[in-house]
PDB file of N, CA and C in Angstrom:
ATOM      1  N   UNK A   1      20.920  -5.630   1.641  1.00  0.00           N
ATOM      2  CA  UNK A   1      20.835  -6.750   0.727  1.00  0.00           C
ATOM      3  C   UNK A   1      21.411  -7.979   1.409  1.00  0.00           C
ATOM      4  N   UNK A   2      20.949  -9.136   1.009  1.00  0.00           N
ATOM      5  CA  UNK A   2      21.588 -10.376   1.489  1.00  0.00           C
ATOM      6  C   UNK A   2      21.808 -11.230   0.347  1.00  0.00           C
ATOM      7  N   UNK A   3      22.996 -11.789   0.474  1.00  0.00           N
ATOM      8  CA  UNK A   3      23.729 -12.681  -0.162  1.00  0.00           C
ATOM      9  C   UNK A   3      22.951 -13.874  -0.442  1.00  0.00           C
ATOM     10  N   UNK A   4      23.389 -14.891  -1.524  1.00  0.00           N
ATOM     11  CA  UNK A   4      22.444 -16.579  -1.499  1.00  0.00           C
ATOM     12  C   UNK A   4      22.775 -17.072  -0.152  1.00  0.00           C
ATOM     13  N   UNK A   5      24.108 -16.607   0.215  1.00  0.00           N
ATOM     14  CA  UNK A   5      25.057 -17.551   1.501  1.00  0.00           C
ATOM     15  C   UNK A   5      24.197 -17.099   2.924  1.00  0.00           C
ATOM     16  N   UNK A   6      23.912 -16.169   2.382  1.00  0.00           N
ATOM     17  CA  UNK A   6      23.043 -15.694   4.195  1.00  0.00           C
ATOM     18  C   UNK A   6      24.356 -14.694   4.641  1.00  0.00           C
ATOM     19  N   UNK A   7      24.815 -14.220   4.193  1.00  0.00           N
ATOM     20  CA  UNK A   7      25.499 -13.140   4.622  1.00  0.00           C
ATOM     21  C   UNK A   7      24.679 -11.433   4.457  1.00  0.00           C
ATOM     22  N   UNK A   8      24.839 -10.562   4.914  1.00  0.00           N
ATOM     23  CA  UNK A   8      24.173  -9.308   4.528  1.00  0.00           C
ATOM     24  C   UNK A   8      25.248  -8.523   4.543  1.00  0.00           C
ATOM     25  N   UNK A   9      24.972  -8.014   3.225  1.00  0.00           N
ATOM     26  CA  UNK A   9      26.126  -7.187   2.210  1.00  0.00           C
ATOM     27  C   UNK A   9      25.626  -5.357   2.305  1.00  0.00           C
ATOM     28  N   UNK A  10      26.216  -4.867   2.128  1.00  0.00           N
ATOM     29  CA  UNK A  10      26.054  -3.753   2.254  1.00  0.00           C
ATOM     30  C   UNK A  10      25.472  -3.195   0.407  1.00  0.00           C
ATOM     31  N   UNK A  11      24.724  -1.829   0.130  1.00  0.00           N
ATOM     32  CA  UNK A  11      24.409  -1.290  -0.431  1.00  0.00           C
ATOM     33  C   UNK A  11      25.490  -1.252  -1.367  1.00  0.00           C
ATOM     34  N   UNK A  12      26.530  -0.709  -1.314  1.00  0.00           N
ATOM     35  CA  UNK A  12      27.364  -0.350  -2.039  1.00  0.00           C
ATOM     36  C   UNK A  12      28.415  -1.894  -2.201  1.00  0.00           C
ATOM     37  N   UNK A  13      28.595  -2.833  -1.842  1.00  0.00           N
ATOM     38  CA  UNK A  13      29.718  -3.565  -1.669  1.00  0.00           C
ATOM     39  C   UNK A  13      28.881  -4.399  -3.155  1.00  0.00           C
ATOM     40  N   UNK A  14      30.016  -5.019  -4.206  1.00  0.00           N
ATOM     41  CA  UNK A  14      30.519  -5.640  -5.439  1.00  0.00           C
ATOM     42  C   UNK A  14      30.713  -7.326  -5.208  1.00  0.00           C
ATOM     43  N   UNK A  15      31.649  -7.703  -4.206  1.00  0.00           N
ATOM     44  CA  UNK A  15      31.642  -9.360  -3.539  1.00  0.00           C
ATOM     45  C   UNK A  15      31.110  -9.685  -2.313  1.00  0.00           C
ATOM     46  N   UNK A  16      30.604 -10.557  -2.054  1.00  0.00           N
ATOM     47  CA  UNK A  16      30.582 -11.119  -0.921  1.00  0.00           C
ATOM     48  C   UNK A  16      31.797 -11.568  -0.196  1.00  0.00           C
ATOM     49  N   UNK A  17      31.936 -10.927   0.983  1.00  0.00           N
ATOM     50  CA  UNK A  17      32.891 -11.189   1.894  1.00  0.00           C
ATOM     51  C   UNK A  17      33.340 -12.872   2.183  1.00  0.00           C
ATOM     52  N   UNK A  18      31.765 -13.189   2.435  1.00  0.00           N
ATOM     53  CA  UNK A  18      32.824 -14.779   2.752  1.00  0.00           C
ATOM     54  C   UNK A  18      32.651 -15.567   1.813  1.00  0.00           C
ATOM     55  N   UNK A  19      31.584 -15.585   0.829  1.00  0.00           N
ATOM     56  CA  UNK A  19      31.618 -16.309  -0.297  1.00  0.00           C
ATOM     57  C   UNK A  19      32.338 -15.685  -1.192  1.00  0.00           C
ATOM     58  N   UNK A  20      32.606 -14.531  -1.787  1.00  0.00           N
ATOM     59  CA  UNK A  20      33.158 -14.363  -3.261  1.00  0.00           C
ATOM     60  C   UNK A  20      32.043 -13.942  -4.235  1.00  0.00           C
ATOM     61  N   UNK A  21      31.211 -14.388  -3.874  1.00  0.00           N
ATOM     62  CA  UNK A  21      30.166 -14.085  -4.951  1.00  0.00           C
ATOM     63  C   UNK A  21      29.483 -12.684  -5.184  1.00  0.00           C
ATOM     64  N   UNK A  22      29.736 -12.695  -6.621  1.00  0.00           N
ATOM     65  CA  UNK A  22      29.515 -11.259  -7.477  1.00  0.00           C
ATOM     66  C   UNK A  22      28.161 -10.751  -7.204  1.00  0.00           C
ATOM     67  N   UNK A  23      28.089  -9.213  -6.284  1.00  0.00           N
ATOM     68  CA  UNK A  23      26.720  -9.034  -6.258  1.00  0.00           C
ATOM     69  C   UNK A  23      26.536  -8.072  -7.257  1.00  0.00           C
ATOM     70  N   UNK A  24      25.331  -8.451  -7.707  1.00  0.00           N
ATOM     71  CA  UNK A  24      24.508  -7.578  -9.100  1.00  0.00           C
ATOM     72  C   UNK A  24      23.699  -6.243  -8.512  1.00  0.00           C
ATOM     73  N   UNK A  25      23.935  -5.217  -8.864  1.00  0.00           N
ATOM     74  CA  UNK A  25      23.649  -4.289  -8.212  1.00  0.00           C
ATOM     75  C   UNK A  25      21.967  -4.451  -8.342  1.00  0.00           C
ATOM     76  N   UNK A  26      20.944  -4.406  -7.820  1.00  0.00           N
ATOM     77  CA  UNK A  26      19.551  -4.191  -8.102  1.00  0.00           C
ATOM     78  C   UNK A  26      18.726  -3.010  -7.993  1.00  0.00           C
ATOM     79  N   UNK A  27      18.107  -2.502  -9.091  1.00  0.00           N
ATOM     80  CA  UNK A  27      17.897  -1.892  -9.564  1.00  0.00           C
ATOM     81  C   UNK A  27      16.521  -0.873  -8.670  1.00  0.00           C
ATOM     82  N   UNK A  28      16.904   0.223  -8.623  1.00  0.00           N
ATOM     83  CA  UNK A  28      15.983   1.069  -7.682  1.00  0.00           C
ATOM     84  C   UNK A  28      14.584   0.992  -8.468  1.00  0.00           C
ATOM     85  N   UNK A  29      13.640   0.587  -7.261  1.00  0.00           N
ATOM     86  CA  UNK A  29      12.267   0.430  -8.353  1.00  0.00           C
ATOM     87  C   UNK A  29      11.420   1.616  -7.821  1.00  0.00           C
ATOM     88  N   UNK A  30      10.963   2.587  -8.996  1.00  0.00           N
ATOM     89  CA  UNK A  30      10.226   3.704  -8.591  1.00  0.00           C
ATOM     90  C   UNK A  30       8.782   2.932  -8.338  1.00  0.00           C
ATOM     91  N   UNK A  31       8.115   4.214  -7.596  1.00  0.00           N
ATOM     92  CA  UNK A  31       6.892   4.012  -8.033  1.00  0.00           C
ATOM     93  C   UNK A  31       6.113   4.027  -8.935  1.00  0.00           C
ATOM     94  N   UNK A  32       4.849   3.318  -9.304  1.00  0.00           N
ATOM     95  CA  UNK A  32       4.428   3.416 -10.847  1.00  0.00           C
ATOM     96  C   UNK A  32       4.247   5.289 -10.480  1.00  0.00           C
ATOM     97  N   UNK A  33       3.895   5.071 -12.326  1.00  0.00           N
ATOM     98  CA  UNK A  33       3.103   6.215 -12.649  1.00  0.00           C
ATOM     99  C   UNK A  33       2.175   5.817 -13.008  1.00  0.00           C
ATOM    100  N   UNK A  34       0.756   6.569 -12.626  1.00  0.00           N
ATOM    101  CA  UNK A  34      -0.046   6.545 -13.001  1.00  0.00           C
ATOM    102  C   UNK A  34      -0.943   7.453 -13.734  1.00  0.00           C
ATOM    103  N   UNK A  35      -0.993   7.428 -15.096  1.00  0.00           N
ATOM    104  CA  UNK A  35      -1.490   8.155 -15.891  1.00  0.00           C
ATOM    105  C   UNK A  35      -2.987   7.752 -16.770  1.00  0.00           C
ATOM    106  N   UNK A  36      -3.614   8.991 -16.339  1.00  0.00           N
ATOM    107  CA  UNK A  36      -4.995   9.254 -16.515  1.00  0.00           C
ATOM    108  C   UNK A  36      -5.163   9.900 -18.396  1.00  0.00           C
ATOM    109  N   UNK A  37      -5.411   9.057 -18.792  1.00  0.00           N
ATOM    110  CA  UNK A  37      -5.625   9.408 -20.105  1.00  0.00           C
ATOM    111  C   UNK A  37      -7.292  10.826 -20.241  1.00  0.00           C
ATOM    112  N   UNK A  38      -7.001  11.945 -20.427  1.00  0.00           N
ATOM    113  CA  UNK A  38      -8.219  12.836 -20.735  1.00  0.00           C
ATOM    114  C   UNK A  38      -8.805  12.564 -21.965  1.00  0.00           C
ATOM    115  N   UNK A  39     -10.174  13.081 -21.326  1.00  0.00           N
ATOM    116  CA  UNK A  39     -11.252  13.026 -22.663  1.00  0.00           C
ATOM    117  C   UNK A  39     -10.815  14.287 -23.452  1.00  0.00           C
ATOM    118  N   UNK A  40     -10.599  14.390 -24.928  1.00  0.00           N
ATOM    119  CA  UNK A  40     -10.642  15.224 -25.387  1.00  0.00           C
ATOM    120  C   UNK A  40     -11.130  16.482 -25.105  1.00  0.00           C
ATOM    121  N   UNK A  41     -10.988  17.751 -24.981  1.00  0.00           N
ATOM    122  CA  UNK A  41     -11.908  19.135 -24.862  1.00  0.00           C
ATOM    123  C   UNK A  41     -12.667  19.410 -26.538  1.00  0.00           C
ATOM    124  N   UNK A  42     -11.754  19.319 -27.727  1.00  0.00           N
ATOM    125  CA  UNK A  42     -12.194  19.578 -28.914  1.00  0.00           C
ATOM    126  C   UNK A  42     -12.265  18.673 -29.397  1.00  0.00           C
ATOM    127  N   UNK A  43     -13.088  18.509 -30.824  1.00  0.00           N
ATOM    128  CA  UNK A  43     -12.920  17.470 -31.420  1.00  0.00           C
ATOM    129  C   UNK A  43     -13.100  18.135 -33.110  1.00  0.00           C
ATOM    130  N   UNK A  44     -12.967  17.272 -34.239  1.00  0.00           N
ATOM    131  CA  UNK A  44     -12.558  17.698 -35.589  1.00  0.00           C
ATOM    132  C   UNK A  44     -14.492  17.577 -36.075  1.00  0.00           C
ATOM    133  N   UNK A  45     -14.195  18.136 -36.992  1.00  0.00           N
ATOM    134  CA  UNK A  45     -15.630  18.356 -37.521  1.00  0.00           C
ATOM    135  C   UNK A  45     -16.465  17.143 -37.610  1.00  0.00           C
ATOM    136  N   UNK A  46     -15.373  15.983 -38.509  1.00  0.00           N
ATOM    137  CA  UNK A  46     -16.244  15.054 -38.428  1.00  0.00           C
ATOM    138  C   UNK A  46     -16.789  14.302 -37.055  1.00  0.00           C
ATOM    139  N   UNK A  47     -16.130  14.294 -36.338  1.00  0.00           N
ATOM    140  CA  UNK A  47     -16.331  13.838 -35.070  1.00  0.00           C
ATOM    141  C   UNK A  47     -17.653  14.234 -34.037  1.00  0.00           C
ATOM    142  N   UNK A  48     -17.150  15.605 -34.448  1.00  0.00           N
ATOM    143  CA  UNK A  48     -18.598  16.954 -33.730  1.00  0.00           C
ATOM    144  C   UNK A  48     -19.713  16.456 -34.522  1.00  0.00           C
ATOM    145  N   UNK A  49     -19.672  16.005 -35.888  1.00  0.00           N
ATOM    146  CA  UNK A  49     -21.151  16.151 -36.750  1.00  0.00           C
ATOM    147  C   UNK A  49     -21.796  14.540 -35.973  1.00  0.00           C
ATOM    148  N   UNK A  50     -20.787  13.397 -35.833  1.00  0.00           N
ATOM    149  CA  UNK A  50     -20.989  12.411 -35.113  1.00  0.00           C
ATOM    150  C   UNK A  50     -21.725  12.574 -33.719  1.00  0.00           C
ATOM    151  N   UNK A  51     -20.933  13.024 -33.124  1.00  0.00           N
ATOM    152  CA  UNK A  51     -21.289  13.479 -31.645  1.00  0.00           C
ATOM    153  C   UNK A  51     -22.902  14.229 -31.653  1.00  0.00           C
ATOM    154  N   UNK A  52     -23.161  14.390 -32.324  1.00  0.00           N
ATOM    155  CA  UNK A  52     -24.424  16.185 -32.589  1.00  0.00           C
ATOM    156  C   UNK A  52     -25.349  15.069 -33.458  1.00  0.00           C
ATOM    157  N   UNK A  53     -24.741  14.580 -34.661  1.00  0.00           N
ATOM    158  CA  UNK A  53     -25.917  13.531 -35.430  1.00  0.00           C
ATOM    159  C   UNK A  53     -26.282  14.502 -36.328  1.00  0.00           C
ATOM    160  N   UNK A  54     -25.121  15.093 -37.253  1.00  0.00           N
ATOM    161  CA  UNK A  54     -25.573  15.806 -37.996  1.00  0.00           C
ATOM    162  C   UNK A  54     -24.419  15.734 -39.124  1.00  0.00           C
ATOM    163  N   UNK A  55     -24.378  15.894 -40.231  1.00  0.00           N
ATOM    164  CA  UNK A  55     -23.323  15.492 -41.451  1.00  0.00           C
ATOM    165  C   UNK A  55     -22.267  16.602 -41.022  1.00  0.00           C
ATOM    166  N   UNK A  56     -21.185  16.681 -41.436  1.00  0.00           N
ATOM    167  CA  UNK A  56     -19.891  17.498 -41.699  1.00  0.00           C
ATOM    168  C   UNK A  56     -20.058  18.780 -42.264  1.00  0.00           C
ATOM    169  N   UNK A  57     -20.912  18.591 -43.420  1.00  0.00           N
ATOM    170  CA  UNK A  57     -21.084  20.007 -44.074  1.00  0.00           C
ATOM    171  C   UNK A  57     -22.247  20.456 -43.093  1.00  0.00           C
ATOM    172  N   UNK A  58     -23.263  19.805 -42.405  1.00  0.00           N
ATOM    173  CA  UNK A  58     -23.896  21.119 -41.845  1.00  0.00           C
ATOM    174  C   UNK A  58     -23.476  21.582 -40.556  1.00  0.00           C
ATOM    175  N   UNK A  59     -21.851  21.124 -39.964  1.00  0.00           N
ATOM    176  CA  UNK A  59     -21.109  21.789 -38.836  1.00  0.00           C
ATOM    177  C   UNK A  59     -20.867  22.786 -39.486  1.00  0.00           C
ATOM    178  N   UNK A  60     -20.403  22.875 -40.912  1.00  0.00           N
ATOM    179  CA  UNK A  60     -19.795  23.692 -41.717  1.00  0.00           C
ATOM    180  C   UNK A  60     -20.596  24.834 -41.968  1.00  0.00           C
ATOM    181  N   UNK A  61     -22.018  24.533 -42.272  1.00  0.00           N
ATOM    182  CA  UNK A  61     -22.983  25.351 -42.761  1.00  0.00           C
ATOM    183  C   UNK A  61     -23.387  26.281 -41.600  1.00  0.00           C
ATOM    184  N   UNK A  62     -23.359  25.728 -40.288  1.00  0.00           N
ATOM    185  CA  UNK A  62     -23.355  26.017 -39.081  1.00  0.00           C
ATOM    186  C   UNK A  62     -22.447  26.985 -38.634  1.00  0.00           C
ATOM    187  N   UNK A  63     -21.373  27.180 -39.008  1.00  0.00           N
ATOM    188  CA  UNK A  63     -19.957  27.439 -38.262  1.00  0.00           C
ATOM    189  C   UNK A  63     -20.371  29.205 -39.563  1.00  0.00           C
ATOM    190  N   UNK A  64     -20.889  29.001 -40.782  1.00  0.00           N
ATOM    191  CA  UNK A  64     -20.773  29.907 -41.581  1.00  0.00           C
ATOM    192  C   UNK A  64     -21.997  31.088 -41.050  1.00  0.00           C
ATOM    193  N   UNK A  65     -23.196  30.418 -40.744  1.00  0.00           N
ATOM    194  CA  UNK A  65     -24.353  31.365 -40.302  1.00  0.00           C
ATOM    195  C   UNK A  65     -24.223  31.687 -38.864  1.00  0.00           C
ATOM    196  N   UNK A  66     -23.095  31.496 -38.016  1.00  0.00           N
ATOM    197  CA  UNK A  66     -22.501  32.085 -36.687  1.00  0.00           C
ATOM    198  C   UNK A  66     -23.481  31.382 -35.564  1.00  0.00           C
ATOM    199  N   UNK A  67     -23.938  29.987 -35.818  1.00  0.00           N
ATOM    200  CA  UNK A  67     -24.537  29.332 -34.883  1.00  0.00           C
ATOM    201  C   UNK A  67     -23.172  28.415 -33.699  1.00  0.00           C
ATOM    202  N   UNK A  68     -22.319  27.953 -34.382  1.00  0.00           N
ATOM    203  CA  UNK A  68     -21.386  27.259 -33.809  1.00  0.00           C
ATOM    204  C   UNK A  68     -19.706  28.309 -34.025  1.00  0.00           C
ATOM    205  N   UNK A  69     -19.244  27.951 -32.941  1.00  0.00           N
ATOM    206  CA  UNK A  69     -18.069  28.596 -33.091  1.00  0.00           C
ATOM    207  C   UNK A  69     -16.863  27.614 -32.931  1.00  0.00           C
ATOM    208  N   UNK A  70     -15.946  27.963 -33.845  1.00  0.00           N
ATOM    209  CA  UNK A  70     -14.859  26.739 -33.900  1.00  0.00           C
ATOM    210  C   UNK A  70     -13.677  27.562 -33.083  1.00  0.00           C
ATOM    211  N   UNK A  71     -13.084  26.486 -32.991  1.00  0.00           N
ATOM    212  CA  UNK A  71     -11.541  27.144 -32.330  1.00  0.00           C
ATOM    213  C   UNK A  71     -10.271  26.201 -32.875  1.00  0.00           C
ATOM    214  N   UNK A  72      -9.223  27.351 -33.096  1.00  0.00           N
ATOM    215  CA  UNK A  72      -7.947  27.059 -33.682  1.00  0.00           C
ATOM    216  C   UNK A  72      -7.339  26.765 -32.725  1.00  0.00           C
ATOM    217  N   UNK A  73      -6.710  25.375 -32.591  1.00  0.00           N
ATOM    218  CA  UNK A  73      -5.568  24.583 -31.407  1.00  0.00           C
ATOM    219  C   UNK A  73      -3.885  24.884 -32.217  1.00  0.00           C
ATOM    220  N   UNK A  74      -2.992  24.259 -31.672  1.00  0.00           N
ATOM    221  CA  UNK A  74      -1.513  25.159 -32.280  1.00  0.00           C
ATOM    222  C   UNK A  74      -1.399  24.023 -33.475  1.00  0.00           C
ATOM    223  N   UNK A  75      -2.284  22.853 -33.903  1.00  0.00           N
ATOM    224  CA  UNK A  75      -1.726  22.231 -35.028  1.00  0.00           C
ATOM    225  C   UNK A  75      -2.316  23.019 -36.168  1.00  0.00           C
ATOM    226  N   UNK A  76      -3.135  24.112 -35.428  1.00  0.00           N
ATOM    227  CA  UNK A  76      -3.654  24.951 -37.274  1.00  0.00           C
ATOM    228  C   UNK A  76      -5.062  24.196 -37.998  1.00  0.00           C
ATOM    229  N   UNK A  77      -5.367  22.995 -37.351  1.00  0.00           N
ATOM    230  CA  UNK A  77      -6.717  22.694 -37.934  1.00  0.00           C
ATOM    231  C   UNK A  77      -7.955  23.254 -36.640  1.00  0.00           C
ATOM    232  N   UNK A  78      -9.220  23.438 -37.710  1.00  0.00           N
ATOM    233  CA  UNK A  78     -10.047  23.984 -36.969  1.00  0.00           C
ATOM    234  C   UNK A  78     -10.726  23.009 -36.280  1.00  0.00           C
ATOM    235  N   UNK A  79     -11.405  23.387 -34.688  1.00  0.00           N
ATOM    236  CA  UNK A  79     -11.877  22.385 -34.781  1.00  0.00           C
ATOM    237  C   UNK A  79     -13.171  22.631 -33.391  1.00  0.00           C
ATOM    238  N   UNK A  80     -14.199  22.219 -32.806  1.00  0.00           N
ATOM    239  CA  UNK A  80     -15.139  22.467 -31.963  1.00  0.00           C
ATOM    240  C   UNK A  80     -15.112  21.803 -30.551  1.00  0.00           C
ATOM    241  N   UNK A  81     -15.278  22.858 -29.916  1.00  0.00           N
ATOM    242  CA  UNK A  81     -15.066  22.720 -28.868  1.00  0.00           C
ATOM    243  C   UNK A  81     -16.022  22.029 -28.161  1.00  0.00           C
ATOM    244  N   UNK A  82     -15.898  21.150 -27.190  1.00  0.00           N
ATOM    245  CA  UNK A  82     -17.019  20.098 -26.733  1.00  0.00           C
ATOM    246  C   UNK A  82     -18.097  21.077 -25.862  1.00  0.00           C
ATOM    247  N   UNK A  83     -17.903  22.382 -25.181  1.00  0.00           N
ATOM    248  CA  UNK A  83     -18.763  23.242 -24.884  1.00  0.00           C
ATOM    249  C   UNK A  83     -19.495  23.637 -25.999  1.00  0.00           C
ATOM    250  N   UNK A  84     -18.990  24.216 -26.851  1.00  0.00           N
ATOM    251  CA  UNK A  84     -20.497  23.991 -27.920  1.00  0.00           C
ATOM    252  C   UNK A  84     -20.943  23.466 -28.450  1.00  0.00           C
ATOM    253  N   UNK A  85     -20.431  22.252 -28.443  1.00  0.00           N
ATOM    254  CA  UNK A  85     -21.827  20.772 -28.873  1.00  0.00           C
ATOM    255  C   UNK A  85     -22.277  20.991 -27.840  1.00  0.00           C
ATOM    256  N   UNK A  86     -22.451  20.966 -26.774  1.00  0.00           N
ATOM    257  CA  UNK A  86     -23.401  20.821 -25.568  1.00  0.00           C
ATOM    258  C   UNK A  86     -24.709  22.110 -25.806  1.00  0.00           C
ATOM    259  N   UNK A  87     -23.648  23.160 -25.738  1.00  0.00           N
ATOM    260  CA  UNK A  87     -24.834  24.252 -26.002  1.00  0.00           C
ATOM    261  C   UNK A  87     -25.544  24.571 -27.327  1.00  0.00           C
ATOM    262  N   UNK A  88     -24.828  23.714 -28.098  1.00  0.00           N
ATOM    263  CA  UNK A  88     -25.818  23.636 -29.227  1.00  0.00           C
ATOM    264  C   UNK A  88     -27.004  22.398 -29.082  1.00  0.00           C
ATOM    265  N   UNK A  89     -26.431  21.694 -28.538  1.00  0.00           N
ATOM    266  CA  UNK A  89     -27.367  20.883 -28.120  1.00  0.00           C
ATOM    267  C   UNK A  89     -28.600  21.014 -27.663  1.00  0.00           C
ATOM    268  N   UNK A  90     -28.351  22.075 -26.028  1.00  0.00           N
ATOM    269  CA  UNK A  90     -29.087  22.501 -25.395  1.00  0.00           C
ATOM    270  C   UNK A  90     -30.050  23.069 -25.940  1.00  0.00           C
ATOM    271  N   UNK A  91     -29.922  24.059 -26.606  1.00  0.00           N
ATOM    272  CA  UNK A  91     -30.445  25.151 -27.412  1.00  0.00           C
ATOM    273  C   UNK A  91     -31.348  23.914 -28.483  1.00  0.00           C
ATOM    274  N   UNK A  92     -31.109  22.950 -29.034  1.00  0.00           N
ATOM    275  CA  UNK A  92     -31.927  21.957 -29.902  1.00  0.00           C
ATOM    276  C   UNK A  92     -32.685  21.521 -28.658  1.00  0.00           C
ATOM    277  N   UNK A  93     -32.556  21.260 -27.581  1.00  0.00           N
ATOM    278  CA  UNK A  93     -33.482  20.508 -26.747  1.00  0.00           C
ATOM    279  C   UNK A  93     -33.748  19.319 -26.676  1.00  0.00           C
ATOM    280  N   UNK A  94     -32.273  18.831 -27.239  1.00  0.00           N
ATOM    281  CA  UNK A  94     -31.866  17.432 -27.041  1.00  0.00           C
ATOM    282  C   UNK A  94     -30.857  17.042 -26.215  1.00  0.00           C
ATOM    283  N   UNK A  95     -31.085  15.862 -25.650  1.00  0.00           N
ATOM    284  CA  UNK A  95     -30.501  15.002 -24.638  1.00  0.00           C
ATOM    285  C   UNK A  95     -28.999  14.726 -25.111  1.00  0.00           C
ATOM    286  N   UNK A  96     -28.057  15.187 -24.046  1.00  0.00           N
ATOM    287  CA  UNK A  96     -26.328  15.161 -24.202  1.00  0.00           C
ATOM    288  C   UNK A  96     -26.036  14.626 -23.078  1.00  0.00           C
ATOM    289  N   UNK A  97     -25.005  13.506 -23.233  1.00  0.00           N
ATOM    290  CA  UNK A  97     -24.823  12.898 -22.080  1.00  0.00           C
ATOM    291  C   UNK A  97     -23.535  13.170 -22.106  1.00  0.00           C
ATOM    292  N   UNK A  98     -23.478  14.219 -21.224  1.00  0.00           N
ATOM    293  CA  UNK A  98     -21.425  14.615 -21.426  1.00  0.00           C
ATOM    294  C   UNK A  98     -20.670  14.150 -22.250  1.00  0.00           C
ATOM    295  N   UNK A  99     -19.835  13.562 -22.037  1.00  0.00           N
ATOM    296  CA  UNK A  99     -18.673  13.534 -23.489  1.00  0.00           C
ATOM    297  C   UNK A  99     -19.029  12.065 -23.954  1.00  0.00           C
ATOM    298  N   UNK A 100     -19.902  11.816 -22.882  1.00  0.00           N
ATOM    299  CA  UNK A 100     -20.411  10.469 -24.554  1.00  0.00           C
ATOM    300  C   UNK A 100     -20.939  10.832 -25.896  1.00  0.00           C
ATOM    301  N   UNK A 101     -20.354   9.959 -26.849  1.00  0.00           N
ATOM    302  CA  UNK A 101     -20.495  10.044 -27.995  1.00  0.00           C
ATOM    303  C   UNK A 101     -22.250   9.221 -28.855  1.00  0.00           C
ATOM    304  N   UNK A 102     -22.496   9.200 -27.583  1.00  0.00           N
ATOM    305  CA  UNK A 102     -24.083   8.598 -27.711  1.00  0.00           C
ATOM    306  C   UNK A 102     -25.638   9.748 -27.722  1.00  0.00           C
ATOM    307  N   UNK A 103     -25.183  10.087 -28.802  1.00  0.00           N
ATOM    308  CA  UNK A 103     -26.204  11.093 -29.030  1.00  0.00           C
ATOM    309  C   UNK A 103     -27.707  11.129 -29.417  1.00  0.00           C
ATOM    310  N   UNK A 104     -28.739  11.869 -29.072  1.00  0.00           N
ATOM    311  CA  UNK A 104     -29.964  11.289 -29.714  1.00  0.00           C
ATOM    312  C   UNK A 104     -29.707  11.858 -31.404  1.00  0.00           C
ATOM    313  N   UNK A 105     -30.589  11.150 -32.279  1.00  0.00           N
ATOM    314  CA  UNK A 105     -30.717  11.865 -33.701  1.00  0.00           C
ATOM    315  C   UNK A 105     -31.149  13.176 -33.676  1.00  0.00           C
ATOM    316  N   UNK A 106     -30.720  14.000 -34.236  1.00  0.00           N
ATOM    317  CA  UNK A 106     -31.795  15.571 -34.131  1.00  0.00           C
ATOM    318  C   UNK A 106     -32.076  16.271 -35.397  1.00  0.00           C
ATOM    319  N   UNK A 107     -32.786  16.519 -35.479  1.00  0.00           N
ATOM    320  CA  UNK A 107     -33.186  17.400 -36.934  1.00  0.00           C
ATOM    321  C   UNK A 107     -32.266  18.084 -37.520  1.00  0.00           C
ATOM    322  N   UNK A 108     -31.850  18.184 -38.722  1.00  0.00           N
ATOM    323  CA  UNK A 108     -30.753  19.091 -38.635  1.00  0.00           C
ATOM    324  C   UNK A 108     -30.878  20.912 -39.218  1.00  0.00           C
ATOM    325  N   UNK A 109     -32.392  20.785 -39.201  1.00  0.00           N
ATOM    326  CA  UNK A 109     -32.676  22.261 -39.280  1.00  0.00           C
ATOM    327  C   UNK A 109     -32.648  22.830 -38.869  1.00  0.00           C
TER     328      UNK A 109
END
């Protein structure tokens, strides 16, 4: 470190030797972090019926006649996994553009 005076102070030293002046310790700067926000893996029903282009109750109606399978995460709500919107998708023979939420309309029969 160096002083305003042009002196160079040591790491550990509190005054400047020939000035007096109070050094402020400065502060160790980490490196950032850089954090990558993930795309969801599951998403909640309403979201899936969004994603798919299909109402809430017929994820529901879906999930009951063993076409879609849901999965329980540790908060206890149910909810679908982004692998089977895709393969339900597939299986409709409509266009999925990975985890975009830009879906074509599809029949919901």
């Amino acid at each position: 470190m160096k002083c305003n005076c042009g002196q160079l102070l040591s790491a550990k030293s509190k005054f400047c030797p020939s000035c007096g002046a109070q050094v402020v310790a400065k502060e160790e700067t980490k490196t950032p972090t850089i954090t990558i926000m993930a795309q969801p893996r599951a998403y909640d029903y309403k979201t899936a019926g969004q994603m798919m282009g299909v109402s809430e109750g017929t994820i529901r109606n879906l999930i009951k006649r063993g076409v879609l399978a849901f999965a329980e995460p540790t908060e206890g709500r149910k909810v679908i996994t982004i692998w089977e919107i895709e393969r339900y998708l597939k299986s409709k023979e409509k266009v999925f553009n990975g985890l975009d939420t830009k879906v074509l309309q599809m029949n919901a029969n």
